[in-house]
Every structure is written in C-alpha cells, then in structure tokens.
Protein backbone atom coordinates (compact mmCIF):
# COMPACT_ATOMS: atom_id res chain seq x y z
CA UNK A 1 -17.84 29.09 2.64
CA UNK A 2 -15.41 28.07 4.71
CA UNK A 3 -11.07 26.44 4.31
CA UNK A 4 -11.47 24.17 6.89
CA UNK A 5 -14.40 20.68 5.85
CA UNK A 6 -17.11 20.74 8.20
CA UNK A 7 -17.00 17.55 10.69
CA UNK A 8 -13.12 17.43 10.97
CA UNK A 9 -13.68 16.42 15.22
CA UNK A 10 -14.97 13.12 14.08
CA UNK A 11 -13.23 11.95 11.27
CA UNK A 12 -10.93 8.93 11.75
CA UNK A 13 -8.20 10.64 9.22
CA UNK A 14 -7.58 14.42 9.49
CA UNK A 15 -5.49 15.89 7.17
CA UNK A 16 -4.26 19.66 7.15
CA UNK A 17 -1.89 21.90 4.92
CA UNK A 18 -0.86 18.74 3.54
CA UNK A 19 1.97 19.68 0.26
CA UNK A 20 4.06 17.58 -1.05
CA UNK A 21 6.82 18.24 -4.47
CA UNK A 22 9.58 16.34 -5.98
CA UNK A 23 11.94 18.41 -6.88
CA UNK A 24 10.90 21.68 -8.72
CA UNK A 25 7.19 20.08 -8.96
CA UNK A 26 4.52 21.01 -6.80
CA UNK A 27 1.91 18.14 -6.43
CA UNK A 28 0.09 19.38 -3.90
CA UNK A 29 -0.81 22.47 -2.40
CA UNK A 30 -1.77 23.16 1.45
CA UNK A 31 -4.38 20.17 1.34
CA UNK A 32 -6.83 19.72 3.81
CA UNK A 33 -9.54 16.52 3.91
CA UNK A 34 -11.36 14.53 6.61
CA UNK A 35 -12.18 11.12 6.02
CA UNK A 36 -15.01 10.03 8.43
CA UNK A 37 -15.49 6.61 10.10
CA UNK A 38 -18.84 4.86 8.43
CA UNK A 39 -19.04 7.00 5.51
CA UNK A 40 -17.48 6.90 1.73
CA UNK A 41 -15.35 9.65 0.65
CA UNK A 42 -14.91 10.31 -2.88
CA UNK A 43 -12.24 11.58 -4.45
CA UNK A 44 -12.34 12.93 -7.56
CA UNK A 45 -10.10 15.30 -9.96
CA UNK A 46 -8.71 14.71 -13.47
CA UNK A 47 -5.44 13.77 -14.47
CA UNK A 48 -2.68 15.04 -12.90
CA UNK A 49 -5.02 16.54 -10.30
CA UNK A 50 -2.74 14.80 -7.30
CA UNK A 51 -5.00 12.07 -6.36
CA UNK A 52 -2.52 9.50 -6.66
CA UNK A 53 0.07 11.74 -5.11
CA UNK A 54 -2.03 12.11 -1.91
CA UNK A 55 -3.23 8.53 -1.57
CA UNK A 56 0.28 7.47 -1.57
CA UNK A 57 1.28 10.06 1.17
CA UNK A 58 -1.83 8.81 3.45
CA UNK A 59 -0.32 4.95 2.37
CA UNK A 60 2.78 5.86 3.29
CA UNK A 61 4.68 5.39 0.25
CA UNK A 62 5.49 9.33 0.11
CA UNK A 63 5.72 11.38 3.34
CA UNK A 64 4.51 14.61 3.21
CA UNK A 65 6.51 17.87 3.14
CA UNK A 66 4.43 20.43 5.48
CA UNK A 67 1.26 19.87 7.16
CA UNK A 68 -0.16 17.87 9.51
CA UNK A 69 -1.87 14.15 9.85
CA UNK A 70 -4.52 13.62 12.32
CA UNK A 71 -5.74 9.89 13.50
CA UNK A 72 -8.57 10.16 15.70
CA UNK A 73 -7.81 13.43 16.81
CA UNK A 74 -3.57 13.10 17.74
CA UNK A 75 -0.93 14.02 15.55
CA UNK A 76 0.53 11.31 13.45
CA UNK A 77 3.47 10.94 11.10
CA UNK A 78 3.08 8.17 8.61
CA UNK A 79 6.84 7.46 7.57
CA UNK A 80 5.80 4.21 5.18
CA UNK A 81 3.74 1.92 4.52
CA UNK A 82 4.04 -0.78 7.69
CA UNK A 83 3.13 1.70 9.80
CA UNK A 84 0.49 2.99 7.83
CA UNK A 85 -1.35 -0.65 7.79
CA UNK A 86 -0.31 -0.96 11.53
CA UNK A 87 -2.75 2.30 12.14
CA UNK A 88 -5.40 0.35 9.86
CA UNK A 89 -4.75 2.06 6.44
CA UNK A 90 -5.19 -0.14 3.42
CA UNK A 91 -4.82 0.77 -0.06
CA UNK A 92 -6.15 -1.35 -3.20
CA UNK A 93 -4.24 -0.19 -5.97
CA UNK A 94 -5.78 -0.61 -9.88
CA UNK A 95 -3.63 -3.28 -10.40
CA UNK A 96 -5.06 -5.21 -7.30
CA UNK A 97 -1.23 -6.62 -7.17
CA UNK A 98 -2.87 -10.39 -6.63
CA UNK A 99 -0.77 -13.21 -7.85
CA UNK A 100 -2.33 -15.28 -10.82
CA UNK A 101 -0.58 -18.45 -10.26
CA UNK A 102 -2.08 -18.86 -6.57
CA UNK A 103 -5.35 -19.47 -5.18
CA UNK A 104 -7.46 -16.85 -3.25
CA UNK A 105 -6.23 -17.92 0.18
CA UNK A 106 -2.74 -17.58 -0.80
CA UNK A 107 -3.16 -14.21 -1.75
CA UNK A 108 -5.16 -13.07 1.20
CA UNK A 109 -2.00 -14.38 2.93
CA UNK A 110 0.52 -13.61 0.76
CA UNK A 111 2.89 -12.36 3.03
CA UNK A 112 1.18 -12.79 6.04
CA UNK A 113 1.36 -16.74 6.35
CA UNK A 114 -0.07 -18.05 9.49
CA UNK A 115 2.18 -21.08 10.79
CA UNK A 116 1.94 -23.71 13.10
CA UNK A 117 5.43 -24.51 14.11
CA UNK A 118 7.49 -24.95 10.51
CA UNK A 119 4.16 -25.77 8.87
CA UNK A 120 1.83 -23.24 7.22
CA UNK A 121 -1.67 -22.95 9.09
CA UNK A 122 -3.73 -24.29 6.17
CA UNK A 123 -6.77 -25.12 7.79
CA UNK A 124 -6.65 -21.23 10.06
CA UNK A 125 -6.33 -19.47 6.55
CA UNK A 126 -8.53 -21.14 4.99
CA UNK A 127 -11.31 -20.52 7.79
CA UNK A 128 -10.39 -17.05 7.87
CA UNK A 129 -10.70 -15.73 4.25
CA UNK A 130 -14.14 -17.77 3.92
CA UNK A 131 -15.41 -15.65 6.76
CA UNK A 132 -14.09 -12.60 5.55
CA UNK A 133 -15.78 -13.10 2.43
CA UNK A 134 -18.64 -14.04 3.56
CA UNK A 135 -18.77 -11.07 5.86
CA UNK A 136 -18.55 -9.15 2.94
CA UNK A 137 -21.56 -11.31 1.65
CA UNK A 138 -18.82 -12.43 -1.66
CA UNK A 139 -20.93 -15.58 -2.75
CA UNK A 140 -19.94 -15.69 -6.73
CA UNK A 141 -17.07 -17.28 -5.73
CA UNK A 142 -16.77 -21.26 -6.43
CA UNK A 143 -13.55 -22.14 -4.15
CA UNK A 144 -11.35 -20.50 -2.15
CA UNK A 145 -8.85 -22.42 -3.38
CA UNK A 146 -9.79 -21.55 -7.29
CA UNK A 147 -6.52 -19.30 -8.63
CA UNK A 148 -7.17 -16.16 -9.11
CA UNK A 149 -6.25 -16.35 -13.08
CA UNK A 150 -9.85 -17.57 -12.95
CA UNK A 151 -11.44 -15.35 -11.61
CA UNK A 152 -13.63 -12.44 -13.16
CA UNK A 153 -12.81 -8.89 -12.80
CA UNK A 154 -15.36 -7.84 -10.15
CA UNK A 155 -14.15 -11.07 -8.17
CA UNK A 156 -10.94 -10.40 -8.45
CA UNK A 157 -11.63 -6.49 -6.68
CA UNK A 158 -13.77 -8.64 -4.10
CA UNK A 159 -10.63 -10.47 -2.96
CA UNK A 160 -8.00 -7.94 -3.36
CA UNK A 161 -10.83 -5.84 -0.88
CA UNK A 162 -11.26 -9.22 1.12
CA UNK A 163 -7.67 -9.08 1.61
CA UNK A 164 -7.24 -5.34 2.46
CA UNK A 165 -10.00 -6.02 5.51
CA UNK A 166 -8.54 -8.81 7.09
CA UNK A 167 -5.68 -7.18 8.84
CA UNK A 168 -7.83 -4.86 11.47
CA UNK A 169 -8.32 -2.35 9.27
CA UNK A 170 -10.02 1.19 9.74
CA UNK A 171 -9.90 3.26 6.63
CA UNK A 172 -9.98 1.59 3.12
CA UNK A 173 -8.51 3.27 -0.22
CA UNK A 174 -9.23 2.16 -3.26
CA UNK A 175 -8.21 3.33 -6.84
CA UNK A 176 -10.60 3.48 -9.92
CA UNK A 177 -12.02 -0.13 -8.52
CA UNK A 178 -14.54 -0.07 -11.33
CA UNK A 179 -12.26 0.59 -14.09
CA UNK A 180 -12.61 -1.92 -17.05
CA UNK A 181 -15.57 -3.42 -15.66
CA UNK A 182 -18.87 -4.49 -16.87
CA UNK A 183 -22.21 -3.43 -15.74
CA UNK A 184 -22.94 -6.45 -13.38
CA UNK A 185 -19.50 -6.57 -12.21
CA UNK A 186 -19.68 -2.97 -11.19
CA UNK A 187 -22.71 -2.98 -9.42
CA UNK A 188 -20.86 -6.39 -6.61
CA UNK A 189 -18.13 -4.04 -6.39
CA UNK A 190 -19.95 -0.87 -5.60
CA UNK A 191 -22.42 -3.15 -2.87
CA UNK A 192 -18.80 -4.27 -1.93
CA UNK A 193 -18.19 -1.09 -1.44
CA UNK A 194 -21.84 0.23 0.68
CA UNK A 195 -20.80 -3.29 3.03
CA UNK A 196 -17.21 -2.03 4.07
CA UNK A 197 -19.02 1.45 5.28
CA UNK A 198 -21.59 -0.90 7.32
CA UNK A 199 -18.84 -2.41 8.49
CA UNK A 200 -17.67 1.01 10.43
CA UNK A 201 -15.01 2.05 8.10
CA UNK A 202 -13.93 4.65 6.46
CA UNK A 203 -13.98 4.26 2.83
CA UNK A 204 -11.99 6.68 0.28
CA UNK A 205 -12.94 6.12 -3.34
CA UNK A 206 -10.72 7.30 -6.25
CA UNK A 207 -12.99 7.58 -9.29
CA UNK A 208 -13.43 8.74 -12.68
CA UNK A 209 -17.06 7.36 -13.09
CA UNK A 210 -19.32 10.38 -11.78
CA UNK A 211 -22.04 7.24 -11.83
CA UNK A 212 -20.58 4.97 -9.33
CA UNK A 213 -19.26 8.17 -7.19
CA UNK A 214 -22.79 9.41 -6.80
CA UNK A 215 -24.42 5.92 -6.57
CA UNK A 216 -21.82 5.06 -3.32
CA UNK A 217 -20.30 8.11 -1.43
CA UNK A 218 -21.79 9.89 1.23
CA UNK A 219 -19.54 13.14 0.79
CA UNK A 220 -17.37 14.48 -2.32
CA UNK A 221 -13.71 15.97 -2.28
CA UNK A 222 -12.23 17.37 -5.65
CA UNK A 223 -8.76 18.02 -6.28
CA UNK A 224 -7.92 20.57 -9.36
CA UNK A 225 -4.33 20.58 -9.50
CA UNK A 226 -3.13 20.02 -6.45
CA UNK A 227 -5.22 22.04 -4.55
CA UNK A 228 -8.55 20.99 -2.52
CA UNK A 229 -10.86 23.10 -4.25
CA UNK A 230 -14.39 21.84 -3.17
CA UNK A 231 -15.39 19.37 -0.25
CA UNK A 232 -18.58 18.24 1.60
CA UNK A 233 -21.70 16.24 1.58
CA UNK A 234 -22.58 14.23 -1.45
CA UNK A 235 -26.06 15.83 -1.50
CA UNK A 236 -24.32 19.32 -1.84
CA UNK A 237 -22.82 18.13 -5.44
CA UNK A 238 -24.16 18.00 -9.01
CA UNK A 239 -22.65 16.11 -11.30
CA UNK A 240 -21.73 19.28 -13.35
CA UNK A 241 -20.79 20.84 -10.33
CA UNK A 242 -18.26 18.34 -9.84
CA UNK A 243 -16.97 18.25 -13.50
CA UNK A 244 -16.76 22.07 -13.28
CA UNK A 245 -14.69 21.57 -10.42
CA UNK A 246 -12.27 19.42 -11.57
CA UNK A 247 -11.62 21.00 -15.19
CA UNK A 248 -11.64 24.31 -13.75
CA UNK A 249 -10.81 24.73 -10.27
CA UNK A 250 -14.27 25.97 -9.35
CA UNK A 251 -18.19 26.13 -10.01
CA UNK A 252 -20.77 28.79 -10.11
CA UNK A 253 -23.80 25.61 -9.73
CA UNK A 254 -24.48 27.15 -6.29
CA UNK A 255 -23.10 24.81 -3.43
CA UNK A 256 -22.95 27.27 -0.98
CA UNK A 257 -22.95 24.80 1.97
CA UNK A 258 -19.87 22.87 0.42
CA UNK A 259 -17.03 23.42 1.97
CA UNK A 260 -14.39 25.34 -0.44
CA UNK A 261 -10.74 25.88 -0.10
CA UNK A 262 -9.42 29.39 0.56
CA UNK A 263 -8.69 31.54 -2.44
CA UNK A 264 -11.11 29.46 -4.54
C-alpha cells in the first residue's frame, strides 16, 4: 500500500498535502486525491469527515493552507470561485441554488445573459439550453420555459447539472444529488450522472447512499476526519469496507491494491 493514488499522471485534478483549518480547527489533514478525466470519483466519509471542506477548497470558496493543486499536470492556485469555473470546475451544491420564480432558461443563464445589443438573446438561450439538455438526453421535461417551481426533484438536479455543463466545463462536483429523492427520480439522476463521464469529464460525487456510489463511480475516495484514509478503484471496495472506513479510519476487508494514506 502505497500514500500517493495510483494514476495521479493522468488525472485532470491533482491534489497533494492539501490541509486546510480555521482557526484552532483542523479540517483537513495532508490530503491527497486525483480526479481522472472520463471517470466518477466518489467521495465518501461521514459527518464532519471534511468533504464539504475540500469541495469548497477545489471550488474555490476556501483556499487551501499547504499543499499543492495540480490541473493537467502544472501547478495551480485556485484563489475563488471565477477562476475556478474559468479552469472548468463546477460545483452543484444540495440546494441546486435555482430560482423558483423563473423558467429553466433563465436559470441556465442566470447570470450569464447572452445579449444582442441592449436586448437579451432570447432566441440564442433558448437554443442553447435545449441542446444541452438534450445532450444530456433530459426528455421529462415539458418546456424550457416551464418555472422551475414546477418541476420535480430529479428535474430540477437535471437542470441545475444542465446548467453546470454549459460553461466549458471539465470536472463536475456534485453534493448528495440524490438526497430526498425517489426511486425513479434517482435512477435519471444517476444515468445523468454515467452521461457527463461519456461526455469526457471528470465527475466527483459526494454521497451518503453506498447504493448509488457503487451503482455510478468508477473509483472510491474516503475521508475519516480529515484525513484521506483509503482511495482507488471502485472494484477494490466493499460496501463494508467502505463503511469501516469512514466510521473508523480504516478496514481489515482486505483491499490490498487500494491505495491507503500513510500512517493508516
């Protein structure tokens, strides 16, 4: 077993010795991950384990005290968010921040309004989030121009992932995006999910649900506390392995060829 994740030379997202604390708290401790272009990274750890803590620091919102950030292969410094989404990083929080009082097109634009002269480009935004959805093969959809206070859970997460894509992006983040749904609704989201790595991006999953983990990612990193203590292929995981790892800090299911952090 080895500190350093196998594969780290072609990941789109290297990230090494990464800590980060506020104040006398220690969130994170000498954190290392890869997050491959084409594949689906799980993340997984209980609360309080620092997944939130290092999401935000690859989004930008926190920057990192020690370590060092990799984009295909150079050193990087993410200082916030704009130019975090100019290197391609999106993140799609839990609460999907879409506005309920506008239609889909006006929040896959919110912000981002395309204009012709002092006019809003109605007809080029409209074109563009229909093809974007329908790249991501979204059909349950009625209108584009349906607000999204009617939309269903699962079609909500298609947009707010609709709108993360749009903008060129590389890597994809996205927090507990089957929280609070039902069975039919999870399943769109999780092919949602399977389309965005066809697409040739990296996808990082934040996840509580073992079953949607297993059923989408193509390799498994678990956080215990702030510290990295188990990463690698999917196939190299148990589910109990993976529970053991995050209430515990480590497992004794065997994954020999899983990459562990040092002084596990």
């Amino acid at each position: 077993m080895t500190g350093t994740p196998t594969g780290s030379s072609g990941s789109l997202l290297t990230l090494r010795g990464i800590s980060k604390h506020f104040g006398a708290v220690q969130a994170l401790y000498d954190v290392d991950l890869d997050l491959p272009a084409g594949q689906v990274t799980a993340l997984c750890g209980d609360n309080g384990a620092g997944k939130s803590v290092l999401t935000k620091c690859i989004a930008g919102i926190y920057r990192v005290d020690h370590g060092e950030i990799r984009w295909e292969g150079r050193p990087i410094h993410i200082r916030n968010p704009r130019e975090a989404a100019e290197l391609g990083i999106e993140t799609v929080y839990q609460d999907l921040a879409l506005a309920n009082n506008l239609d889909i097109v006006q929040n896959m634009f919110l912000g981002r309004e395309r204009r012709r002269g002092f006019f809003l480009d109605e007809d080029n935004m409209e074109r563009a989030a229909a093809e974007t959805l329908a790249s991501l093969h979204v059909t349950t959809i009625r209108s584009i121009r349906q607000p999204v206070a009617t939309l269903s859970g699962g079609q909500r997460q298609a947009v707010a992932v609709a709108k993360a894509v749009m903008w060129n992006s590389r890597l994809v983040m996205l927090d507990e995006p089957t929280a609070a749904l039902g069975v039919a609704q999870t399943r769109m989201v999780l092919e949602l999910v399977k389309r965005l790595k066809d697409h040739g991006l990296a996808v990082m999953i934040i996840s509580h649900n073992l079953n949607d983990v297993f059923a989408v990612a193509d390799r498994l990193a678990v956080l215990h506390l702030g510290r990295m203590v188990a990463q690698g292929d999917a196939g190299e995981f148990d589910r109990q392995s993976v529970v053991d790892y995050m209430t515990t800090g480590e497992s004794s299911r065997g994954n020999s060829s899983a990459d562990v952090a040092s002084g596990v």
